[in-house]
Protein backbone atom coordinates (compact mmCIF):
# COMPACT_ATOMS: atom_id res chain seq x y z
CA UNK A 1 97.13 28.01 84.08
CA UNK A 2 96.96 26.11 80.81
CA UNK A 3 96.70 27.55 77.59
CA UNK A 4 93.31 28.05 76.28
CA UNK A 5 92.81 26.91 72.67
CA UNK A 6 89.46 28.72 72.54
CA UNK A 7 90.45 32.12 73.21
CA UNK A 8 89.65 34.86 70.92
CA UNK A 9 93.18 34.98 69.61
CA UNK A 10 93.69 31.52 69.09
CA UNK A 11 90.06 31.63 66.96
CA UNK A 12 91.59 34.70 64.61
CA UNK A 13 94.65 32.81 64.16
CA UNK A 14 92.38 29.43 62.89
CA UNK A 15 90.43 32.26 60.50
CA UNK A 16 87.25 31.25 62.87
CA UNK A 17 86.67 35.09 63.78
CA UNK A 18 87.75 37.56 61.02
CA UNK A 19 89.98 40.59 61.73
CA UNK A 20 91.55 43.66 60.10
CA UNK A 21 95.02 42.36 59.48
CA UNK A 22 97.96 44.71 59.08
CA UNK A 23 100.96 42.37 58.91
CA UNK A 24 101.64 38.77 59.27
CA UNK A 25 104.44 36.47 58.89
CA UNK A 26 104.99 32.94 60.24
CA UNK A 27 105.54 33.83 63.34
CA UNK A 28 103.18 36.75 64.49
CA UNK A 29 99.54 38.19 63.15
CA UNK A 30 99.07 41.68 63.80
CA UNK A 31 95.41 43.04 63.09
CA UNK A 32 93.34 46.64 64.57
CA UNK A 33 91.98 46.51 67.43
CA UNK A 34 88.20 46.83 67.67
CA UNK A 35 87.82 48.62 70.15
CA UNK A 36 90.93 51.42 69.88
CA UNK A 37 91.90 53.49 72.36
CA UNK A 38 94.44 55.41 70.05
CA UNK A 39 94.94 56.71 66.23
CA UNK A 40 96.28 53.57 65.82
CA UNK A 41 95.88 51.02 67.96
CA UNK A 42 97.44 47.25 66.62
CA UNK A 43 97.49 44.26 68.30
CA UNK A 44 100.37 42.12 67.59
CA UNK A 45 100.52 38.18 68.44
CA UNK A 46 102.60 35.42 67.97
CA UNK A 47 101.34 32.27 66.15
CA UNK A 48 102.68 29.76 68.82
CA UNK A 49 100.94 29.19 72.31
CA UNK A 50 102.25 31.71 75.22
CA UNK A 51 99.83 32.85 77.61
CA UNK A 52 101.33 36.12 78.62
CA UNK A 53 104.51 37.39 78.07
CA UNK A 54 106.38 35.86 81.12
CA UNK A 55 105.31 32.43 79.45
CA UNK A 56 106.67 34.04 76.14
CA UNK A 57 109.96 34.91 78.14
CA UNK A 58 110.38 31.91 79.62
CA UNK A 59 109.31 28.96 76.92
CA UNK A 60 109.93 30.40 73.42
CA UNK A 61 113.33 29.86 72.29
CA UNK A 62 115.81 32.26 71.24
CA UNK A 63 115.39 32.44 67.34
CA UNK A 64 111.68 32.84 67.87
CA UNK A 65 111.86 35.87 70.43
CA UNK A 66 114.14 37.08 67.66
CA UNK A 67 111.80 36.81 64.72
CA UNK A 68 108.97 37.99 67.16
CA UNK A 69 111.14 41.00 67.99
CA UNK A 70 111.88 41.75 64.48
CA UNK A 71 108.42 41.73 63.41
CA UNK A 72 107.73 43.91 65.44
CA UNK A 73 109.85 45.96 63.87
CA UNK A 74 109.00 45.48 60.70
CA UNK A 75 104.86 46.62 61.73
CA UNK A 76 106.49 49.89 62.80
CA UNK A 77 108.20 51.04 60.12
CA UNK A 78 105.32 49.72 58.04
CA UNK A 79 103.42 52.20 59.86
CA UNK A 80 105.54 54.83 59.83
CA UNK A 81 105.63 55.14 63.37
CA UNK A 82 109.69 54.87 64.09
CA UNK A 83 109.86 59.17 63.79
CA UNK A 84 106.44 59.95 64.98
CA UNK A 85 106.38 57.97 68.35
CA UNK A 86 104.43 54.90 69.80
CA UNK A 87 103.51 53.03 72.72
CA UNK A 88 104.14 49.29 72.95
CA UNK A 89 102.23 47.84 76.32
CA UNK A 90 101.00 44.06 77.12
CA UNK A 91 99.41 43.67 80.32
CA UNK A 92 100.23 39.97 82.34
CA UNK A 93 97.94 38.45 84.44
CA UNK A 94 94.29 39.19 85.75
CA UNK A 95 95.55 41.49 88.32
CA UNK A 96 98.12 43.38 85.54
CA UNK A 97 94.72 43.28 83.40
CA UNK A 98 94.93 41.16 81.11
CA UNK A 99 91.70 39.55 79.57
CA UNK A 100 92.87 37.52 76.31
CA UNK A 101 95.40 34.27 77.72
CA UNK A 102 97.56 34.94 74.84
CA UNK A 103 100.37 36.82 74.60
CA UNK A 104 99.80 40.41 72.88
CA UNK A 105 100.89 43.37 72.55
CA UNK A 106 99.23 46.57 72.05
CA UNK A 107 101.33 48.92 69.55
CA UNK A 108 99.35 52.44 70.17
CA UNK A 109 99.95 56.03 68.92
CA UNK A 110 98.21 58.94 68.06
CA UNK A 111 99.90 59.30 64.54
């Protein structure tokens, strides 16, 4: 599978679809999800091309999985969620139901 530069994610990151942004830096976006199934329910994407997170794994190099990492990070304290608690789940793959072809992560908690 190729990566799809007409996804939904790859149109928020162009500013072609608006979103609800919480965070960004140059290397991730994080907005709310429309459609949450927690108190607070963020998705959080990088900026370069990985379809799912094996892709991300295997292709981005070491300083970006770093900053990636560490923005992460940053969103959660941000949040206040470090204390309080949090879920942090991606799915990969149709099967592991994914429906986006770009690497995301859901950052969910009922705080």
């Amino acid at each position: 599978m190729s990566y799809d530069n007409e996804n939904i994610f790859a149109k928020i990151l162009r500013s072609e679809i608006p979103c609800d942004k919480i965070y960004e830096d140059e290397y991730i976006l994080s907005f709310k999800d429309i459609n949450p199934q927690a108190k607070t329910h963020v998705l959080i994407i990088p900026k370069d091309k990985y379809i799912d997170i094996a892709d991300f794994l295997q292709n981005a190099n070491a300083q970006y999985k770093t900053n990636f990492w560490a923005s992460v990070n940053t969103i959660i304290d941000s949040l206040s969620l470090r204390d309080k608690g949090f879920q942090i789940k991606t799915h990969k793959g149709k099967d592991g139901g994914q429906e986006v072809f770009h690497f995301h992560l859901h950052l969910l908690s009922n705080s």
